[in-house]
Protein backbone atom coordinates (compact mmCIF):
# COMPACT_ATOMS: atom_id res chain seq x y z
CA UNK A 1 -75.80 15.00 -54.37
CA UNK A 2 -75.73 11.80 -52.82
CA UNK A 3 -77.76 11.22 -49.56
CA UNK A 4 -75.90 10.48 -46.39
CA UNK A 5 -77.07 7.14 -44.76
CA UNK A 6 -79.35 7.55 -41.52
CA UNK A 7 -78.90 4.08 -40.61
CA UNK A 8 -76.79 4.20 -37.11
CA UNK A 9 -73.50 1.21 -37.50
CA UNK A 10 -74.93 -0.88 -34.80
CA UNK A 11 -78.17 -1.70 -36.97
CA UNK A 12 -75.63 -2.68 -39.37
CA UNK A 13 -73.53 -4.85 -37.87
CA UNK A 14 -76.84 -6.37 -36.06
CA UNK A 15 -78.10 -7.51 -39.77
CA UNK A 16 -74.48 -8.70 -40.81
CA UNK A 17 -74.32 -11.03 -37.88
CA UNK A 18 -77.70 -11.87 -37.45
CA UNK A 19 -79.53 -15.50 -37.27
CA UNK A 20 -79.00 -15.75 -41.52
CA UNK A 21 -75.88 -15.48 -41.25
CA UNK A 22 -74.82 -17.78 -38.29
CA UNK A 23 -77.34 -20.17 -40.48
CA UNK A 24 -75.65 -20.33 -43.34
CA UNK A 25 -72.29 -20.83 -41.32
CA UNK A 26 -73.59 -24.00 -39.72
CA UNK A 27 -75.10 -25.11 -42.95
CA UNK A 28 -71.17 -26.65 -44.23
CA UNK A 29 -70.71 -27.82 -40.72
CA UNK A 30 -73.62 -30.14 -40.71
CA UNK A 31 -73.20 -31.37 -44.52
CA UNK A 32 -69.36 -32.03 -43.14
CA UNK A 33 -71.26 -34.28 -40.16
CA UNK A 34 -73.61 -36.05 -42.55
CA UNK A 35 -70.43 -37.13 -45.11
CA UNK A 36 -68.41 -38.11 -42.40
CA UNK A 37 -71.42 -39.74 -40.83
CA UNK A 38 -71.89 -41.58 -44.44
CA UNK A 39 -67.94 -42.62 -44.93
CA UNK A 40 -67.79 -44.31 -41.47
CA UNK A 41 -71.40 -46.08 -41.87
CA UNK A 42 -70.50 -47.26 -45.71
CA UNK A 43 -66.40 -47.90 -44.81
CA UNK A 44 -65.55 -45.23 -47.37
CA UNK A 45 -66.71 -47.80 -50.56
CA UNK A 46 -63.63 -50.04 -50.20
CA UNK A 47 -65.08 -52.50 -49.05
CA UNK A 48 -63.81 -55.50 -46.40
CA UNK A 49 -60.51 -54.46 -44.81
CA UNK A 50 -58.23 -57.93 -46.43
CA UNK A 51 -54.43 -56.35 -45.82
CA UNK A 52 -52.92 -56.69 -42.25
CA UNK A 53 -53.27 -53.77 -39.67
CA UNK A 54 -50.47 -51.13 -39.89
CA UNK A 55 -48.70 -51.46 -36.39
CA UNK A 56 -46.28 -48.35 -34.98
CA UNK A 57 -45.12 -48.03 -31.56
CA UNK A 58 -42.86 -45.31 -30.32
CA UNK A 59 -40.87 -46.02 -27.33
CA UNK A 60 -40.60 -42.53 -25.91
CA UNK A 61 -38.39 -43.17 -22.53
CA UNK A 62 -36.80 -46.21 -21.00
CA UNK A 63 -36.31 -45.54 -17.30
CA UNK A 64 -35.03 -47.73 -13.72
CA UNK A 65 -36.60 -46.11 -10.95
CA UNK A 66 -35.06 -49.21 -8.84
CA UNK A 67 -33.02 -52.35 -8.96
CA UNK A 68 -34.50 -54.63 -10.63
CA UNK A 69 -37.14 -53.13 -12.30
CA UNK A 70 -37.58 -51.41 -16.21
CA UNK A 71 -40.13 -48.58 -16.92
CA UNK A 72 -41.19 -48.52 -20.37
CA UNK A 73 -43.33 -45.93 -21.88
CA UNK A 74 -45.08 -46.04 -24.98
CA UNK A 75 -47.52 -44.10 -27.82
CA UNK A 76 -49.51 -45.58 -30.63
CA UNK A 77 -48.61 -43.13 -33.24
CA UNK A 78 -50.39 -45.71 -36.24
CA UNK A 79 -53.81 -45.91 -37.25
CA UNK A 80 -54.65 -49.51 -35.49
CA UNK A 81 -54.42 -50.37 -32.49
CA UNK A 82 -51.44 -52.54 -31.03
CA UNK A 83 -51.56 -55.10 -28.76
CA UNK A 84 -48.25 -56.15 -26.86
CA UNK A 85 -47.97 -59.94 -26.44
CA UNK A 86 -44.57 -60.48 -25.15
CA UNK A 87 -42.02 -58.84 -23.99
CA UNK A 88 -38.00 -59.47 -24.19
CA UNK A 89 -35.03 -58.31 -22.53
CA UNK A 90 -31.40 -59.11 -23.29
CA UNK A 91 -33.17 -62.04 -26.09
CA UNK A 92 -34.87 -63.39 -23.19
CA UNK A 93 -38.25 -63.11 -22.51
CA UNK A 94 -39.79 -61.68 -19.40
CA UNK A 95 -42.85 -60.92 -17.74
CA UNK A 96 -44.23 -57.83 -17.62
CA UNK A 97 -47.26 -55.68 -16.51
CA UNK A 98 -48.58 -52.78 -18.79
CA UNK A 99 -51.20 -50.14 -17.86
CA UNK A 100 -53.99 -49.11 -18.71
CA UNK A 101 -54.20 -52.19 -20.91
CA UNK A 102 -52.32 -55.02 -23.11
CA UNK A 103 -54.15 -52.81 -26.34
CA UNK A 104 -53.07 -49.77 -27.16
CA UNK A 105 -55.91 -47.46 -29.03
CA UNK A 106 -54.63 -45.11 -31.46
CA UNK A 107 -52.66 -42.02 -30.29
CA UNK A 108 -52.67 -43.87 -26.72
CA UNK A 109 -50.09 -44.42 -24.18
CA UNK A 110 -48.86 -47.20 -22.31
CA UNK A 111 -46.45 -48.40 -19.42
CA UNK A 112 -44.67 -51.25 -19.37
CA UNK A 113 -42.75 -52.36 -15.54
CA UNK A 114 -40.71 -55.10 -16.22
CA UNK A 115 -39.15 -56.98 -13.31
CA UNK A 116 -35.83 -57.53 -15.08
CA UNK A 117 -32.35 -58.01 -12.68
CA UNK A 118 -30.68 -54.98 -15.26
CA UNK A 119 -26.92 -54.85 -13.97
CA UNK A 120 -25.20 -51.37 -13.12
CA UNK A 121 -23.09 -49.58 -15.85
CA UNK A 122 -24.19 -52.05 -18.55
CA UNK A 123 -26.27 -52.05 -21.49
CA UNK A 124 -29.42 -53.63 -21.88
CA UNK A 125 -31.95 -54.40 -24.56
CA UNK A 126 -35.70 -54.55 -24.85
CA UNK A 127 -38.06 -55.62 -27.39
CA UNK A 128 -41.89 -55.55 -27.61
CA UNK A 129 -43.77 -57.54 -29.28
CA UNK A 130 -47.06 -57.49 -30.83
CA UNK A 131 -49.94 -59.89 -31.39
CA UNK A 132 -49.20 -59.74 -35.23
CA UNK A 133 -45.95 -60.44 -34.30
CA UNK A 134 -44.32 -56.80 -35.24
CA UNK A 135 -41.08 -56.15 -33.17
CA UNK A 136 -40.55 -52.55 -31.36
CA UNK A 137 -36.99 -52.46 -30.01
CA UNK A 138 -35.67 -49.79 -27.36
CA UNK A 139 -31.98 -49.81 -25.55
CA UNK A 140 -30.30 -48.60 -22.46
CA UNK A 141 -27.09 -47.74 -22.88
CA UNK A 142 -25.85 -47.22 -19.27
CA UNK A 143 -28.05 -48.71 -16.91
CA UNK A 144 -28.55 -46.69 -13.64
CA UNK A 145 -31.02 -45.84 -11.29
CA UNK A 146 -33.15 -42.91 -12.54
CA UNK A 147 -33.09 -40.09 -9.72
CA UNK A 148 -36.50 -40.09 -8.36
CA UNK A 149 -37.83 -35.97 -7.34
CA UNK A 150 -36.28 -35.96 -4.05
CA UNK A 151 -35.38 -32.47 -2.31
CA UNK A 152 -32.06 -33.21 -2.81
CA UNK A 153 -31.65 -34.31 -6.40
CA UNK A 154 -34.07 -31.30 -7.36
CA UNK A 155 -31.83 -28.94 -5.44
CA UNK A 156 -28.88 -30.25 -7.19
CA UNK A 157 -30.62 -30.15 -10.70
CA UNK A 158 -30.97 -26.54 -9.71
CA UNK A 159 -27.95 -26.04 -9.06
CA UNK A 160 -26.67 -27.76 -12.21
CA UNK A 161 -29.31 -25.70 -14.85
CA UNK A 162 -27.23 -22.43 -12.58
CA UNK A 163 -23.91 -23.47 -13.52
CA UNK A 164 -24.75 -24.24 -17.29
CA UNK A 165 -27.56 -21.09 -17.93
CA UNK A 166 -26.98 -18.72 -15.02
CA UNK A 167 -23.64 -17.81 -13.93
CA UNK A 168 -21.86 -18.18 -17.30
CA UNK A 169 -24.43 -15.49 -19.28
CA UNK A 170 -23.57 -13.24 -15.94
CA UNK A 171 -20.03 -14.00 -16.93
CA UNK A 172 -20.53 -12.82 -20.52
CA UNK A 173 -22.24 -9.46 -19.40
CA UNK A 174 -19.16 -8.49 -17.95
CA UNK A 175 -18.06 -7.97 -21.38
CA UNK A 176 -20.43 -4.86 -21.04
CA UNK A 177 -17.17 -2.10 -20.26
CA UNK A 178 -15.45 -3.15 -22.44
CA UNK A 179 -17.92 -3.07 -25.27
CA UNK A 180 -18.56 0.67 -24.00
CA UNK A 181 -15.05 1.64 -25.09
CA UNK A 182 -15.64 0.26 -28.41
CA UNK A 183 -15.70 2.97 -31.59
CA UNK A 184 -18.90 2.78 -34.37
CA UNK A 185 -16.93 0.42 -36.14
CA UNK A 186 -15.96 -1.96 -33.46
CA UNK A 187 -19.91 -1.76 -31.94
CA UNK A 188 -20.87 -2.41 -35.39
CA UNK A 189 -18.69 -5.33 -35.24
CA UNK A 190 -19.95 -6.77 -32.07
CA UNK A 191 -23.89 -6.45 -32.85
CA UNK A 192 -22.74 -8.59 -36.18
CA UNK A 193 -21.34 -10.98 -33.47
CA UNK A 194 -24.10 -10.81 -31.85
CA UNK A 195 -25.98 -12.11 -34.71
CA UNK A 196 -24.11 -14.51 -35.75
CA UNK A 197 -24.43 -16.01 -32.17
CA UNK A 198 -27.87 -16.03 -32.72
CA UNK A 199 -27.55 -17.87 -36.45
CA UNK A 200 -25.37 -20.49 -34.95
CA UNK A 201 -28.06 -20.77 -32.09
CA UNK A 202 -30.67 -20.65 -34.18
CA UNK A 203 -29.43 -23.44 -36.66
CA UNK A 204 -28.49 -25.37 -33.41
CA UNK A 205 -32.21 -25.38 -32.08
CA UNK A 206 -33.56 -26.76 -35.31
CA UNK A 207 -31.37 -29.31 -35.64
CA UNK A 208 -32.20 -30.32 -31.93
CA UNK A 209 -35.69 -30.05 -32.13
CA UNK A 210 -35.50 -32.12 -35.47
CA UNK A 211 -33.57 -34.77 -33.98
CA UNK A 212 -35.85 -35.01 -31.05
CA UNK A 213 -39.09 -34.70 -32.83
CA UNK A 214 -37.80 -37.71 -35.20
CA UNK A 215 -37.81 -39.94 -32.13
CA UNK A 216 -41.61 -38.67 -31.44
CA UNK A 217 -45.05 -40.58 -33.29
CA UNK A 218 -45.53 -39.86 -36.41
CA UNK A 219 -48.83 -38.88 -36.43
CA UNK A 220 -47.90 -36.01 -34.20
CA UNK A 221 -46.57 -34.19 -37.26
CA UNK A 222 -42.49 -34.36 -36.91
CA UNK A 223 -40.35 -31.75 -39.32
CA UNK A 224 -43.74 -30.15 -40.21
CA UNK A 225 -44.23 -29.63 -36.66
CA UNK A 226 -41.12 -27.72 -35.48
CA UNK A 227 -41.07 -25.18 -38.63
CA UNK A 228 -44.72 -24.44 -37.69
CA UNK A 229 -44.41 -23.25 -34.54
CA UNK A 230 -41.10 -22.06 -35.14
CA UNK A 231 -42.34 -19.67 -37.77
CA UNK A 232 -46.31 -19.37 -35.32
CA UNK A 233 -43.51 -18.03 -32.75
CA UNK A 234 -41.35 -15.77 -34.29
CA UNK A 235 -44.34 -14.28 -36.15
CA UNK A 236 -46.17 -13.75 -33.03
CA UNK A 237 -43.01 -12.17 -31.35
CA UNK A 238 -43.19 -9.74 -34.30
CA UNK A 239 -46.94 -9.09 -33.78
CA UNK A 240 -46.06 -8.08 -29.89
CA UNK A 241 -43.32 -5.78 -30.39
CA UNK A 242 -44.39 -4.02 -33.38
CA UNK A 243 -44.13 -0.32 -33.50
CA UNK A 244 -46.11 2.37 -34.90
CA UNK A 245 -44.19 4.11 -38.46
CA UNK A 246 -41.19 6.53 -36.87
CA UNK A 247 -40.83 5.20 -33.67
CA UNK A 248 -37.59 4.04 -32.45
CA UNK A 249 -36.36 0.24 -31.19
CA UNK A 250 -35.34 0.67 -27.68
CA UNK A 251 -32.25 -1.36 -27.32
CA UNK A 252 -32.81 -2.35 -23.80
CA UNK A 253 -36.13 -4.24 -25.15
CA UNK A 254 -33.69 -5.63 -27.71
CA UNK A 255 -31.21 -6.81 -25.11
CA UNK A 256 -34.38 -8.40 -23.19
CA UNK A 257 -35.59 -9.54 -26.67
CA UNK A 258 -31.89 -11.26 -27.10
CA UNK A 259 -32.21 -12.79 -23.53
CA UNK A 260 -35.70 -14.14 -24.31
CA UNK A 261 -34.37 -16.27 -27.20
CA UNK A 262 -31.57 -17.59 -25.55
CA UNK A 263 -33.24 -18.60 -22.60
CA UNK A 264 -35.59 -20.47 -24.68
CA UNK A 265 -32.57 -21.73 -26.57
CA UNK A 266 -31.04 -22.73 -22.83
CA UNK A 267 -34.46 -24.25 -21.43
CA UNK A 268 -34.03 -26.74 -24.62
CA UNK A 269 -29.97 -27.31 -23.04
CA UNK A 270 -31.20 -27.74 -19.68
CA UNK A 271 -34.05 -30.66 -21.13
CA UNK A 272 -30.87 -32.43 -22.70
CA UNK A 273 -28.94 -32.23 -19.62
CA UNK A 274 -31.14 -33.37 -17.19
CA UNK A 275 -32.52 -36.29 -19.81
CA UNK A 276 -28.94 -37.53 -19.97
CA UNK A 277 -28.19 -37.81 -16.56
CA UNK A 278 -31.28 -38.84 -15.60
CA UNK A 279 -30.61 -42.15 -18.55
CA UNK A 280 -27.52 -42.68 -17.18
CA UNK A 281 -25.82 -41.02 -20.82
CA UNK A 282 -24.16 -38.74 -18.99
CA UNK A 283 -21.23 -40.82 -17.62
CA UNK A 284 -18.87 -37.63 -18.41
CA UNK A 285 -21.39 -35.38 -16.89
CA UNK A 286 -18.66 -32.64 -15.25
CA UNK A 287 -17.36 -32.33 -18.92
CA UNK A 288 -20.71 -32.14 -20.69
CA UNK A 289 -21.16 -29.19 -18.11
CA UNK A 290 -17.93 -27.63 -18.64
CA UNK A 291 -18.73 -27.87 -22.45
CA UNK A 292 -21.82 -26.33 -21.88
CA UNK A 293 -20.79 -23.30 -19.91
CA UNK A 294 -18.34 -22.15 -22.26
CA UNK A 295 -20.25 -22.09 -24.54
CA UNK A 296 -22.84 -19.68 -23.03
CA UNK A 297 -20.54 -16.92 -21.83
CA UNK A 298 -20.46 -16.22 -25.64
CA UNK A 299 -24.47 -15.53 -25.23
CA UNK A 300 -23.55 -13.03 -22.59
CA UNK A 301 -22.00 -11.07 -25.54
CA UNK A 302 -24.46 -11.19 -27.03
CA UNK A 303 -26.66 -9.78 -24.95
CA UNK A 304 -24.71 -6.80 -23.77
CA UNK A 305 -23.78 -5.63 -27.51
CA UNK A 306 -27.15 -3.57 -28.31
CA UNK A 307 -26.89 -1.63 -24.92
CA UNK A 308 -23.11 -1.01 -24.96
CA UNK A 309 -24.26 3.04 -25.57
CA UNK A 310 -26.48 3.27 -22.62
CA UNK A 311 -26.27 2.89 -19.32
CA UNK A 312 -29.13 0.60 -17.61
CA UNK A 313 -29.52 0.43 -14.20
CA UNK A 314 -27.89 -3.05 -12.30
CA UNK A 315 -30.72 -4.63 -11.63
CA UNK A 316 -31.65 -4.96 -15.59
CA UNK A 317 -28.58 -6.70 -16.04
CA UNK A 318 -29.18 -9.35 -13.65
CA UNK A 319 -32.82 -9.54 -14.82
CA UNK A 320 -31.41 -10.08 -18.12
CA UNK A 321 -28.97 -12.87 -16.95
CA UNK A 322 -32.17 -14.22 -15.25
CA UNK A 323 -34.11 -14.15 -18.29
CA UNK A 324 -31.03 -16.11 -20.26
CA UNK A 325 -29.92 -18.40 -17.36
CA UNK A 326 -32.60 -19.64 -15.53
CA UNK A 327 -34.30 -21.24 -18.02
CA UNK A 328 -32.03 -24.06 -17.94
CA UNK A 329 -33.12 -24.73 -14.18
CA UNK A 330 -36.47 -25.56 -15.35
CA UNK A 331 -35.27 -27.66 -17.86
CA UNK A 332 -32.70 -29.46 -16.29
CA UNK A 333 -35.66 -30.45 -13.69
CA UNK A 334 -38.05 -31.32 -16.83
CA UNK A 335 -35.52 -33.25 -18.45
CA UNK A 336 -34.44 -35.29 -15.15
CA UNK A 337 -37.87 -35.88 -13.81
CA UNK A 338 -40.76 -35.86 -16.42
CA UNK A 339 -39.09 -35.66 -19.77
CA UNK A 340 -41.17 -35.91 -23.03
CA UNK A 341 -39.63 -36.00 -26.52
CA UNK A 342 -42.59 -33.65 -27.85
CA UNK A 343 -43.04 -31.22 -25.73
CA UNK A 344 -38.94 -31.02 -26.05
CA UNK A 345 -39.22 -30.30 -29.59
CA UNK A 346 -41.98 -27.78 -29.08
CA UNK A 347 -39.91 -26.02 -26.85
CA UNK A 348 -37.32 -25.91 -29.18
CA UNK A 349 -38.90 -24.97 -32.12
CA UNK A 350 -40.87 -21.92 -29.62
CA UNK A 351 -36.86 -21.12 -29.00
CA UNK A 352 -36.06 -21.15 -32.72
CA UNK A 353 -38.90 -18.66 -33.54
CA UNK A 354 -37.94 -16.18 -30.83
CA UNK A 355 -34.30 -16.32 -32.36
CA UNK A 356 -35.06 -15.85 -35.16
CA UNK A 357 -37.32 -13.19 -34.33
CA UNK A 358 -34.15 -11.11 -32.47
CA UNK A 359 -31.69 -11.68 -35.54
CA UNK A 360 -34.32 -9.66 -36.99
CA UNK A 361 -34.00 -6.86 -34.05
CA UNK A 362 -30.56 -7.18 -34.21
CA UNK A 363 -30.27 -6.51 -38.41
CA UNK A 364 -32.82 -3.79 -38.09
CA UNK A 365 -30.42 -2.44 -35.69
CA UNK A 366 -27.47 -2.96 -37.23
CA UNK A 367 -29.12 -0.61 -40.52
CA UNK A 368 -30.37 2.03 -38.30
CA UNK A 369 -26.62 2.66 -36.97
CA UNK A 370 -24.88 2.22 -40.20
CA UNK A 371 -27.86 4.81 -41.43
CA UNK A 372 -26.58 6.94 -38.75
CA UNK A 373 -23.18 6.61 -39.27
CA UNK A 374 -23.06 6.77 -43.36
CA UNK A 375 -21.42 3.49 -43.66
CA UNK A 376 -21.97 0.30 -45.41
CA UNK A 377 -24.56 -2.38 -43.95
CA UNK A 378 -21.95 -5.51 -45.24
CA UNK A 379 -18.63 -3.77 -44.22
CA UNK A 380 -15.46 -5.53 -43.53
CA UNK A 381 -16.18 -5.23 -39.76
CA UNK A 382 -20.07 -6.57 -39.71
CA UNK A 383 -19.01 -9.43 -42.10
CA UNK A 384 -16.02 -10.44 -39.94
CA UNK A 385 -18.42 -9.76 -36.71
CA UNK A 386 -20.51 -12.29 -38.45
CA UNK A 387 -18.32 -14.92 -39.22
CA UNK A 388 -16.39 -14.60 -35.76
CA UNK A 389 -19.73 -15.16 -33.55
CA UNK A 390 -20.44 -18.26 -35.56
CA UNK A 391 -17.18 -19.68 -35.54
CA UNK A 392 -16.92 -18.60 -31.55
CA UNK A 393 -20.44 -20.51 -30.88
CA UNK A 394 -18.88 -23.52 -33.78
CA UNK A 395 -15.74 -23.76 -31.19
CA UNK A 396 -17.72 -24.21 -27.75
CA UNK A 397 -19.99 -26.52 -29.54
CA UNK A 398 -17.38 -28.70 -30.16
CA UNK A 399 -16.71 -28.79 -25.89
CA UNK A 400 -20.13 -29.44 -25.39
CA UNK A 401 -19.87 -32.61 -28.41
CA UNK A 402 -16.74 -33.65 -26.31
């Protein structure tokens, strides 16, 4: 017989994390130091640098905070530093003052006011140039003054991130008595709607945050980026609502799940809106805003489908409309006032992960009941719930492209 160890855990765990073992965890660390040390001393053994410095810019916003004046803002996204020598507008060139300095280090920023006469309405042109005489080129296409953060145009971005993200989910909620009359098959129909909302949506985000992460440095990662944290989010989502083996998905916290993802999906709207009319893009505004809500009284569906057999209490359903809506408040304000093309993306791809993260609910969901019921998963009513809340969200889209 075996004896039984006497020595108590914490004696244990004292020797397993003691000073040998922190020692032998630093020991890589420094080695790393001393190579890296070596490489930058020694210039890595190629010896004398004889090709010309690789020059990138990235002109991340153009703005014209008043007449006769162009705000330029830039990142080095290479690995040299860039030095602007001249500036043109319109094939003319112009003076200019940049800050912090005419040399840009590498993943630094830069603003460029140009004293320029820009005309209302019109499009205007501006290239950079550098020392080594590398071209960066950047357009307006409707020049306008850029709203500055007054009470008034912050109230009215409010008001516009309520009429796009808001009101129309509360719209869409309405939808909840009617759901309630709905048999199995009809409820299994609408939570396949429901996903393929979310599938459209979900596809939509990436392809946002892919375009706007393509307009971002380089060196800041791009397409790699936005699946990372897409997949960091909807991983971590599934972390957070895990449950223990045989307990049950409350659909409530799938309807709140549902609202999370779309507001996400929303905040990444409202960033587009407010950029656009805060550019000037937005000529058609009232129609881009018309486009828009339409198209989110479809996520108001959505939201209501998993909770069509229960009966919540009013105040969760306008928390949930909250949850969806308001989002696009603080982004409308983000994108009018202090928009940045990678923090955009980020917030996208976050909003991609937490979709993607409530399809998963949602199928889960959509098993358990046909489990229930002793029908088919893929049935002639989930696929044509499916295809129906794609094409739906494919329709509205096509407003909001208008």
């Amino acid at each position: 017989m075996s004896e039984l160890s006497t020595t108590p855990p914490e004696a244990t765990t004292r020797r397993r994390w003691g000073a040998g073992a922190l020692l032998w965890a630093l020991i890589p660390l420094l080695l790393l130091g001393v190579l890296l040390a070596m490489l930058v001393i020694t210039g890595a053994g190629l010896g004398a640098r004889t090709a010309p410095p690789i020059e990138e810019l990235t002109i991340d916003r153009i703005t014209l905070p008043a007449h006769n004046q162009i705000v330029v803002e830039l990142t080095n996204g290479g690995a040299d530093p860039v030095t602007i020598a001249q500036v043109q507008v319109d094939d003319a060139y112009w003076e200019f003052a940049i800050t912090p300095s005419t040399t840009i280090p590498r993943l630094g920023r830069a603003t460029i006011t140009i004293p320029y006469p820009w005309v209302q309405d019109e499009a205007h042109f501006i290239k950079l140039l550098s020392s080594n005489g590398v071209t960066f080129e950047g357009e307006v296409a409707v020049a306008t003054v850029t709203p500055a953060a007054t009470a008034a145009t912050v109230w009215q971005y409010a008001l516009l991130g309520i009429y796009v993200g808001f009101i129309p989910v509360g719209l869409g909620l309405l939808w909840y008595p009617f759901l309630r009359r709905l048999g199995r098959t009809g409820m299994q129909a609408v939570l396949s709607l429901t996903v393929g909302l979310l599938v459209f949506l979900l596809f939509d985000t990436i392809a946002e945050a892919l375009e706007i992460v393509a307009k971002t440095a380089g060196a800041f990662g791009g397409a790699p980026l936005i699946f990372l944290v897409a997949l960091l989010a909807f991983l971590a989502l599934i972390a957070i609502g895990s449950r223990r083996k045989g307990q049950v998905t409350s659909r409530l916290g799938v309807a709140y799940r549902i609202a999370l993802g779309i507001g996400l999906h929303n905040l990444g709207e409202g960033l587009a809106i407010g950029a656009a009319f805060a550019t000037g893009s937005a000529a058609l505004g009232t129609f881009l805003v018309i486009g828009f809500t339409l198209h989110n009284i479809t996520e108001g569906i959505g939201i209501a489908a998993p909770i069509a057999r229960e009966r919540p209490k009013l105040w969760h359903f306008v928390a949930l409309a909250a949850l969806a809506g308001l989002p696009a408040v603080l982004g409308v304000w983000i994108g009018g006032f202090i928009y940045n093309n990678l923090a955009a993306a980020v917030f996208l791809a976050l909003g991609a992960g937490a979709i993607a993260q409530v399809v998963y609910e949602v199928g889960r969901l959509i098993v358990r009941q046909s489990d229930e019921d002793g029908s088919r998963v893929l049935s002639l009513a989930t696929f044509g719930g499916l295809v129906a809340g794609i094409v739906i969200m494919y329709a509205t889209a096509l407003l909001v492209a208008a």
